[in-house]
PDB file of N, CA and C in Angstrom:
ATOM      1  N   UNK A   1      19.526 138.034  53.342  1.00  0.00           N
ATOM      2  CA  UNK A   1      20.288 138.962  54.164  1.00  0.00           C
ATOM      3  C   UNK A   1      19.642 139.062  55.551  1.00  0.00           C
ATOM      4  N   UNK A   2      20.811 138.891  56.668  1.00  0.00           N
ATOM      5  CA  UNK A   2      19.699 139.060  57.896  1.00  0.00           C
ATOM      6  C   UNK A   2      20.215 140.549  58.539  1.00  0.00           C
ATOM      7  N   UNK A   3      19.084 140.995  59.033  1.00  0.00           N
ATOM      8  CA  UNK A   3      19.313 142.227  59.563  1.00  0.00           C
ATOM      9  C   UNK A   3      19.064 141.960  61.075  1.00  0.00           C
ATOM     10  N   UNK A   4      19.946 143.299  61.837  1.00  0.00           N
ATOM     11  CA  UNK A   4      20.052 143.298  63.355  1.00  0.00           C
ATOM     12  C   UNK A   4      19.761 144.186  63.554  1.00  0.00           C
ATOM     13  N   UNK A   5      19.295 144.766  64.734  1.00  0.00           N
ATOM     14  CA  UNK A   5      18.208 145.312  65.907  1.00  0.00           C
ATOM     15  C   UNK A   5      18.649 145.871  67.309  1.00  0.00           C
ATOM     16  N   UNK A   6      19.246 146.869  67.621  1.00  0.00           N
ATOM     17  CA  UNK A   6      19.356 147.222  68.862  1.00  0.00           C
ATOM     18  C   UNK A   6      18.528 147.832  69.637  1.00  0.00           C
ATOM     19  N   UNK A   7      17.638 147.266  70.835  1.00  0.00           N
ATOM     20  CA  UNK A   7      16.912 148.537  71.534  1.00  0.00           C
ATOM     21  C   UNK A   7      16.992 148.654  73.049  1.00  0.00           C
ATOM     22  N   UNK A   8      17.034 149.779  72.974  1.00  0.00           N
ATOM     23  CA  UNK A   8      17.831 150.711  74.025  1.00  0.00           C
ATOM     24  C   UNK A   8      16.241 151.512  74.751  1.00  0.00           C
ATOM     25  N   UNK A   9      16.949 151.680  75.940  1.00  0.00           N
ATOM     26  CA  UNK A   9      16.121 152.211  77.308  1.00  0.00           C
ATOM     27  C   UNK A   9      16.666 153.387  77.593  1.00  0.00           C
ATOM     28  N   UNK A  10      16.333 154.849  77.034  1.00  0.00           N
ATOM     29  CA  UNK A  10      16.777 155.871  77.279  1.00  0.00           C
ATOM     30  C   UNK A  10      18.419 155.432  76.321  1.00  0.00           C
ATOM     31  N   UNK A  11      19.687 155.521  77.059  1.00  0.00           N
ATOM     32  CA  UNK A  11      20.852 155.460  76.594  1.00  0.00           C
ATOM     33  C   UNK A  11      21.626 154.009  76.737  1.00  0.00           C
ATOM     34  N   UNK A  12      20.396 153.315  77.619  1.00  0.00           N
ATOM     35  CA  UNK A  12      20.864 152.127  77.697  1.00  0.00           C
ATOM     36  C   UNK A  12      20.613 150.597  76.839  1.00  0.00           C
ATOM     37  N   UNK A  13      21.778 150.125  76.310  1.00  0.00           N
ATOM     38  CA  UNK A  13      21.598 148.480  75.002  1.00  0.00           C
ATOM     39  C   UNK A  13      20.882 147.729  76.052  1.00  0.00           C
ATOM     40  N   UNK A  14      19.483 147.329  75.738  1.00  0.00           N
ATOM     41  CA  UNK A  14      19.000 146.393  76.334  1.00  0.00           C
ATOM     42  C   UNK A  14      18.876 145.086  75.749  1.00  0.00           C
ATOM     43  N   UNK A  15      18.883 145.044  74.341  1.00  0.00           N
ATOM     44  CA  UNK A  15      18.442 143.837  73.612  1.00  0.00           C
ATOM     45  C   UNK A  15      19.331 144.037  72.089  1.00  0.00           C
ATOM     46  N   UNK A  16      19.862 142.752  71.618  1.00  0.00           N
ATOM     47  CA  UNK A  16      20.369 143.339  70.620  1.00  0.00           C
ATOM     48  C   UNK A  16      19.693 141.771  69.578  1.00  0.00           C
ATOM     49  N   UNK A  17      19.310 141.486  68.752  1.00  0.00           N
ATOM     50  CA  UNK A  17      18.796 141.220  67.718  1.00  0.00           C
ATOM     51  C   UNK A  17      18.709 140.681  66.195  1.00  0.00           C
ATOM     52  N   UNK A  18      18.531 139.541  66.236  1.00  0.00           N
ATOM     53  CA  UNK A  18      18.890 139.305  64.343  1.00  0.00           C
ATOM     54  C   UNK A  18      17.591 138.617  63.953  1.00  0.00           C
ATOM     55  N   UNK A  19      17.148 138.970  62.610  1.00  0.00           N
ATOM     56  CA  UNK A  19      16.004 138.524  62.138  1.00  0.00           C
ATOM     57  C   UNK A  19      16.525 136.995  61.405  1.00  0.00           C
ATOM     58  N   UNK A  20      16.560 136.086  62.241  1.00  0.00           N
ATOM     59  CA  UNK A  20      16.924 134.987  62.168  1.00  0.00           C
ATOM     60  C   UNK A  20      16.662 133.677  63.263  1.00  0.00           C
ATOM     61  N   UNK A  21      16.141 132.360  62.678  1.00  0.00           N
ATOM     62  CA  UNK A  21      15.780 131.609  64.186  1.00  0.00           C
ATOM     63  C   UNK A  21      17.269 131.063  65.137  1.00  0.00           C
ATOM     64  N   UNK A  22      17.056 131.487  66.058  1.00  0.00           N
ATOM     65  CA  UNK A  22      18.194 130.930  66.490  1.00  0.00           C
ATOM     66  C   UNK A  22      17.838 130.954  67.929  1.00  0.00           C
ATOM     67  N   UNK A  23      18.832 131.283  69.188  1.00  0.00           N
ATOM     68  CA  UNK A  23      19.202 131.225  70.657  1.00  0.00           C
ATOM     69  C   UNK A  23      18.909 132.716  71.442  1.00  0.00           C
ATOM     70  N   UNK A  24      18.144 132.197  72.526  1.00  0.00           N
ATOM     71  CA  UNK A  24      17.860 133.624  73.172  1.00  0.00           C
ATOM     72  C   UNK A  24      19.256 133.164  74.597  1.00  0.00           C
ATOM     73  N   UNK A  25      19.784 134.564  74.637  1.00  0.00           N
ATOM     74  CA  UNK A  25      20.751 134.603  76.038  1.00  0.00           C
ATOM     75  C   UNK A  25      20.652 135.825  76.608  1.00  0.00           C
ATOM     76  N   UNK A  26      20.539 135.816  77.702  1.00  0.00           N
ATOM     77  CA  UNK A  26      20.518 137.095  78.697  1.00  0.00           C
ATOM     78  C   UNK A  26      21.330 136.710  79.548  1.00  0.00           C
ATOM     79  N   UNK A  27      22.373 137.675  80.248  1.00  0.00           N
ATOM     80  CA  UNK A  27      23.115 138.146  81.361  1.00  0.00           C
ATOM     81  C   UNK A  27      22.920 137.786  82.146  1.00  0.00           C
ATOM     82  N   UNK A  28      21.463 137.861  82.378  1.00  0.00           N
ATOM     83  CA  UNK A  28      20.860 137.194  83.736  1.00  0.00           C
ATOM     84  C   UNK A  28      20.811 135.625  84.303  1.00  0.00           C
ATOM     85  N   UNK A  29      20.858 135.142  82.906  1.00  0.00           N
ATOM     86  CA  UNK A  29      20.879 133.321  82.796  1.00  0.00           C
ATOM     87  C   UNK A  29      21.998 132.912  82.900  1.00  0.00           C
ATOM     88  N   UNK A  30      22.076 131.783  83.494  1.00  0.00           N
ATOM     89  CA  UNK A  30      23.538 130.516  83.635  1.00  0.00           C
ATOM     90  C   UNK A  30      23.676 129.954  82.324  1.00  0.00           C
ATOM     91  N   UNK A  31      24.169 129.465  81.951  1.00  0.00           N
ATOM     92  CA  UNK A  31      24.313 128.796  80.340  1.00  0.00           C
ATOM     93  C   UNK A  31      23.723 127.570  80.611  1.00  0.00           C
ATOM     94  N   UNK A  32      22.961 127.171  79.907  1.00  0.00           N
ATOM     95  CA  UNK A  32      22.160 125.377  80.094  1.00  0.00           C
ATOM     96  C   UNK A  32      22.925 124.455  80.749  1.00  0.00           C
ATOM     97  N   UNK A  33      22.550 123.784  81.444  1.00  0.00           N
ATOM     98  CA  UNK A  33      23.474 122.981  82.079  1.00  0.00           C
ATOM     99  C   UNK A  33      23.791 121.709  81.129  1.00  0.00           C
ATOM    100  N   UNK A  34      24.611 120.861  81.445  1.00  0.00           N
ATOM    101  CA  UNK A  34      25.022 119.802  79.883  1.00  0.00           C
ATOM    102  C   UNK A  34      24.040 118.709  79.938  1.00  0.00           C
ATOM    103  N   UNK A  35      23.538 118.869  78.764  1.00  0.00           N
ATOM    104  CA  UNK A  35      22.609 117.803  78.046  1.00  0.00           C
ATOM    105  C   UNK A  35      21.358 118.889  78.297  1.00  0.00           C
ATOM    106  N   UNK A  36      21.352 119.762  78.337  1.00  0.00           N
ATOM    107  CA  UNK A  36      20.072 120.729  78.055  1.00  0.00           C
ATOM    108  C   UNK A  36      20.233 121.566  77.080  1.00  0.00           C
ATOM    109  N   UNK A  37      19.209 121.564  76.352  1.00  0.00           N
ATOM    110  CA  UNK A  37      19.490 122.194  75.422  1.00  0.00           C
ATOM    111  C   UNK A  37      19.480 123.955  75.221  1.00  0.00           C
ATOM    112  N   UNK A  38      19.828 124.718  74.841  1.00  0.00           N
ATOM    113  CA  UNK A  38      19.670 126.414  75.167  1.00  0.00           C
ATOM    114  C   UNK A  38      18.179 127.047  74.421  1.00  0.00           C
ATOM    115  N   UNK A  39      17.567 128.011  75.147  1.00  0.00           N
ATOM    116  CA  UNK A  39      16.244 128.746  74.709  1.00  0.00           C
ATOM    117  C   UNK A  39      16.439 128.897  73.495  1.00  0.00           C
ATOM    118  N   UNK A  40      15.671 128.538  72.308  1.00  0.00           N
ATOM    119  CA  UNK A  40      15.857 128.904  71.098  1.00  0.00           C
ATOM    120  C   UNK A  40      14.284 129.787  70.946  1.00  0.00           C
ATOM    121  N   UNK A  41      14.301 130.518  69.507  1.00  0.00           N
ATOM    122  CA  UNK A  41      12.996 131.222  68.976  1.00  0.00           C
ATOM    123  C   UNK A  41      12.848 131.083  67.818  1.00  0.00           C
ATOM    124  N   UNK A  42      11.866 130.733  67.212  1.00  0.00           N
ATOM    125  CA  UNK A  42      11.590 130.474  65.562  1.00  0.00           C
ATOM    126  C   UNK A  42      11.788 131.777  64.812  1.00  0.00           C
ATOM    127  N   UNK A  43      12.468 133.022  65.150  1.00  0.00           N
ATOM    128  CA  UNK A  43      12.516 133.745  63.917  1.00  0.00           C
ATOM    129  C   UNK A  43      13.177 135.020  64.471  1.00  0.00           C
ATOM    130  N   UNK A  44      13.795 134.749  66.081  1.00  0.00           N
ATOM    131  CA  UNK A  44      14.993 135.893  65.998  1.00  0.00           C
ATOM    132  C   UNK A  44      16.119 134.768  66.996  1.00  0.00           C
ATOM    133  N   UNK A  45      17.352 135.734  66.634  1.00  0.00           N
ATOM    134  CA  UNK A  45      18.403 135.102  67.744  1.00  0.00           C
ATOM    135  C   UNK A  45      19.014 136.410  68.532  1.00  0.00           C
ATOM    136  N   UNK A  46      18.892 136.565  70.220  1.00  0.00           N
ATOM    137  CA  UNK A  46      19.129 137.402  70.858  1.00  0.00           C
ATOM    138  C   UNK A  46      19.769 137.336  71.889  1.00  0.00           C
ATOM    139  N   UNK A  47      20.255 138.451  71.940  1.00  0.00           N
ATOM    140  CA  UNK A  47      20.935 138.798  73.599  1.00  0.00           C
ATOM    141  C   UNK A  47      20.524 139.920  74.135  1.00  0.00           C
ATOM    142  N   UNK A  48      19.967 139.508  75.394  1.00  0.00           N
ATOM    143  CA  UNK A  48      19.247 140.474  76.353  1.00  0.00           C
ATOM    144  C   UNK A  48      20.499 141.299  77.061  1.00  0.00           C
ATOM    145  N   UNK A  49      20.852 142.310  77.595  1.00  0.00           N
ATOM    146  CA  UNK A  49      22.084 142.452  78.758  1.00  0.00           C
ATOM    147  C   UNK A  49      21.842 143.287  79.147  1.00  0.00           C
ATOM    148  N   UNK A  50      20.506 143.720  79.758  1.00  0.00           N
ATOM    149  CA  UNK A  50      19.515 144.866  81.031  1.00  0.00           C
ATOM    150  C   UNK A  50      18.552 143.676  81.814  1.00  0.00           C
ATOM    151  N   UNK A  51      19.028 142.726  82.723  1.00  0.00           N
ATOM    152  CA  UNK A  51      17.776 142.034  83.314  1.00  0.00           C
ATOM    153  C   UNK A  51      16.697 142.186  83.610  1.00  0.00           C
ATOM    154  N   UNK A  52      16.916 143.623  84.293  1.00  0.00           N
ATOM    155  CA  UNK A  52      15.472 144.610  84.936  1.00  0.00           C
ATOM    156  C   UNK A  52      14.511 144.340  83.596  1.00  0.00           C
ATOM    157  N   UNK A  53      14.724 144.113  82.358  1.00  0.00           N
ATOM    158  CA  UNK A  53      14.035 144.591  81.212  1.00  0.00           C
ATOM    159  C   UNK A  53      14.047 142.666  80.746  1.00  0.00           C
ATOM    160  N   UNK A  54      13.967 141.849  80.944  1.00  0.00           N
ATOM    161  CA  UNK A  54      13.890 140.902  80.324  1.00  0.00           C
ATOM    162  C   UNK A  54      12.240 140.834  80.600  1.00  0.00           C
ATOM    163  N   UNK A  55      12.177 140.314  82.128  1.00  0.00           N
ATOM    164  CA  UNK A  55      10.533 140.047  82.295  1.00  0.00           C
ATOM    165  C   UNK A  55       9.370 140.959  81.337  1.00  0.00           C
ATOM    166  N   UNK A  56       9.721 141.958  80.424  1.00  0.00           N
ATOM    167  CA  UNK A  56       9.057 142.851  79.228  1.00  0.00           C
ATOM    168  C   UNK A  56       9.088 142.633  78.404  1.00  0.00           C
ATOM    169  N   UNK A  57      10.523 142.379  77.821  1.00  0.00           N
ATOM    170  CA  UNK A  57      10.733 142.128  76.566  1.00  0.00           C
ATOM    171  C   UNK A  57      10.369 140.602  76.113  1.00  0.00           C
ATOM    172  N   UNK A  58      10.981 139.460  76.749  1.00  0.00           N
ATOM    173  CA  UNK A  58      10.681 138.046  76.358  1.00  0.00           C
ATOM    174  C   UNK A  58       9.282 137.668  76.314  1.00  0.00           C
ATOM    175  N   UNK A  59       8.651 137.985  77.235  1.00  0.00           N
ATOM    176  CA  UNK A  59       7.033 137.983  76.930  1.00  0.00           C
ATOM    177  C   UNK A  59       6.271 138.448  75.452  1.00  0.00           C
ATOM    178  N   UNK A  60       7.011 139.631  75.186  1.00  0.00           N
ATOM    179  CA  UNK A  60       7.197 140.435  73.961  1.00  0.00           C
ATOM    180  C   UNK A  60       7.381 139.314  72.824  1.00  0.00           C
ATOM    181  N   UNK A  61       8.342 139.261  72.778  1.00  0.00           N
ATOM    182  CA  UNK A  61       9.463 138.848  71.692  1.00  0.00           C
ATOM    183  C   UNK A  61       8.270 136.853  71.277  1.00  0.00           C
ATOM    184  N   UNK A  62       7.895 136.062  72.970  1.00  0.00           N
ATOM    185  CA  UNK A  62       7.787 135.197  72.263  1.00  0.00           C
ATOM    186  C   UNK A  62       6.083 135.160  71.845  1.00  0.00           C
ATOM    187  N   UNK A  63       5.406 136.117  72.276  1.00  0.00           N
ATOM    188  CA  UNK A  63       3.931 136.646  72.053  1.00  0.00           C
ATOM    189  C   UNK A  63       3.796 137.364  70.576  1.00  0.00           C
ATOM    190  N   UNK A  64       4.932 137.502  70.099  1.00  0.00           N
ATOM    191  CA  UNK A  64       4.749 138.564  68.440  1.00  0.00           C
ATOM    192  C   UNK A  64       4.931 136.961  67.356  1.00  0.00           C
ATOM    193  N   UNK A  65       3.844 137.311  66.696  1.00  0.00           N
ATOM    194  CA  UNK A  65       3.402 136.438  65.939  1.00  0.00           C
ATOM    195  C   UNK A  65       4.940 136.366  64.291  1.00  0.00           C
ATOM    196  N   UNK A  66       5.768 137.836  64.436  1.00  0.00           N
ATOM    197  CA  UNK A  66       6.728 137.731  63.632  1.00  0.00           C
ATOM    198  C   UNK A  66       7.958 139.015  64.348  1.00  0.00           C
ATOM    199  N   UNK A  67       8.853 139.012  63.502  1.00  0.00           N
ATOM    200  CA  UNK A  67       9.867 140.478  63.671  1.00  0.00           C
ATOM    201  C   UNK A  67       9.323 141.766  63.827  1.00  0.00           C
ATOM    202  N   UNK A  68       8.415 142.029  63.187  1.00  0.00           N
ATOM    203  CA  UNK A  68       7.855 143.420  62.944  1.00  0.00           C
ATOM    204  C   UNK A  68       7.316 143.974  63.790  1.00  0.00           C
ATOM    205  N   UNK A  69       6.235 142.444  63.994  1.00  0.00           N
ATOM    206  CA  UNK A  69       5.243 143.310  65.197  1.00  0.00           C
ATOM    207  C   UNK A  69       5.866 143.349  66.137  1.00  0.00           C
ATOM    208  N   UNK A  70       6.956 142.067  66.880  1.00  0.00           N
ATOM    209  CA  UNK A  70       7.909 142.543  68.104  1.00  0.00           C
ATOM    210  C   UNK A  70       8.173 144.128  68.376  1.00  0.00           C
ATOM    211  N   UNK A  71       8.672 144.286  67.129  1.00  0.00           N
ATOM    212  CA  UNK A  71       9.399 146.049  67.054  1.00  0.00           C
ATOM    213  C   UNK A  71       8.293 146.930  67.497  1.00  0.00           C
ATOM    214  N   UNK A  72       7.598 146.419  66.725  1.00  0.00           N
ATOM    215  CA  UNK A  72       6.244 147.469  66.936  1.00  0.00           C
ATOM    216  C   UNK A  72       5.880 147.747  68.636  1.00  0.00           C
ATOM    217  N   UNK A  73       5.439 146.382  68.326  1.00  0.00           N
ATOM    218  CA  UNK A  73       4.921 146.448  70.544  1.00  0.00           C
ATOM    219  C   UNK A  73       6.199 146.853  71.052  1.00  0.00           C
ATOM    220  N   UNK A  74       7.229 146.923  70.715  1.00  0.00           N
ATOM    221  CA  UNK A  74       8.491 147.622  71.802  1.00  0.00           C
ATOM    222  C   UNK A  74       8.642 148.803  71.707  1.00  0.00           C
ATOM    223  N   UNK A  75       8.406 149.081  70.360  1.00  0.00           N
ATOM    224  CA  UNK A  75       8.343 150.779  69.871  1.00  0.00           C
ATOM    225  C   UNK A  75       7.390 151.535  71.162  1.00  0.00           C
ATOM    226  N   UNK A  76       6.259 150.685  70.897  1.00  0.00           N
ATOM    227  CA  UNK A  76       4.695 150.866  71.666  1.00  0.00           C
ATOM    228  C   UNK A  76       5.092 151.257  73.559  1.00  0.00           C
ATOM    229  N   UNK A  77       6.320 150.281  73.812  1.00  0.00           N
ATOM    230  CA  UNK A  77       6.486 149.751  75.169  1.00  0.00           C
ATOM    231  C   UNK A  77       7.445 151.259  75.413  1.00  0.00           C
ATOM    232  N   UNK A  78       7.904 151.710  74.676  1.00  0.00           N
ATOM    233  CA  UNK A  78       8.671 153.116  74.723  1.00  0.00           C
ATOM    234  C   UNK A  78      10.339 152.727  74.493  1.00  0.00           C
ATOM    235  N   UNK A  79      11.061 151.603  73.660  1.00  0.00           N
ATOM    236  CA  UNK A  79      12.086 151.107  73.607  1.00  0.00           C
ATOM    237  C   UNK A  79      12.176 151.926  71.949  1.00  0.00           C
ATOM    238  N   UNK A  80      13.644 151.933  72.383  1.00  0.00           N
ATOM    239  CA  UNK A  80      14.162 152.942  70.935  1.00  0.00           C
ATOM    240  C   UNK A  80      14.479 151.660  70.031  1.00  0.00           C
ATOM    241  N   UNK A  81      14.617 151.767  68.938  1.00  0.00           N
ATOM    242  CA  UNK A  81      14.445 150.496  67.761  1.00  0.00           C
ATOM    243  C   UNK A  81      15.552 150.981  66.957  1.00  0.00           C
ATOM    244  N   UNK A  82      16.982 150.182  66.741  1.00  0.00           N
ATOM    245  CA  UNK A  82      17.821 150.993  65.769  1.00  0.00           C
ATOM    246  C   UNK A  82      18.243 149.466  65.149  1.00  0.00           C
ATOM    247  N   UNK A  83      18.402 150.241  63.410  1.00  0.00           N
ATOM    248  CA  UNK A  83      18.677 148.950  63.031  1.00  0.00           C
ATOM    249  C   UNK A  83      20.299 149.172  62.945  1.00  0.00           C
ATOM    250  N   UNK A  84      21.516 148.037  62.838  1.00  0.00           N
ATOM    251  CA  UNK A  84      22.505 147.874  63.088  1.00  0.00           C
ATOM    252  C   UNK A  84      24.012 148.086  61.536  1.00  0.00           C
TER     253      UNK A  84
END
């Protein structure tokens, strides 16, 4: 079963989340150009859609050794953690 992850900045969806490897996309990015392949992560698949908040979180996300601790250090970073 995979579970999903929303965390929010005060009232705002910054990141939304599945405990699964797959594709990172943010708002902020162009889509790969053809014959490139898209950002993937060994153990979540996400969408960023607060830019101001990427340069925090992706550092985050690819520095956490699994799911948990991500949450944790974001919990830590002052990001609200809701599961979906």
């Amino acid at each position: 079963m995979t579970n999903t992850y929303q965390l929010f900045r005060g009232d705002e969806l910054v990141l939304e989340l599945r405990d699964e490897p797959g594709v990172l996309i943010s708002v902020a990015a162009p889509p790969p150009l053809p014959g490139q392949a898209p950002v993937t992560h060994p153990f979540a698949t996400a969408a960023f859609f607060q830019p101001a908040h990427d340069g925090e979180l992706v550092p985050m996300l690819n520095n956490a050794p699994d799911l948990e601790s991500f949450l944790e250090t974001a919990r830590g970073a002052g990001y609200r953690v809701e599961p979906v």
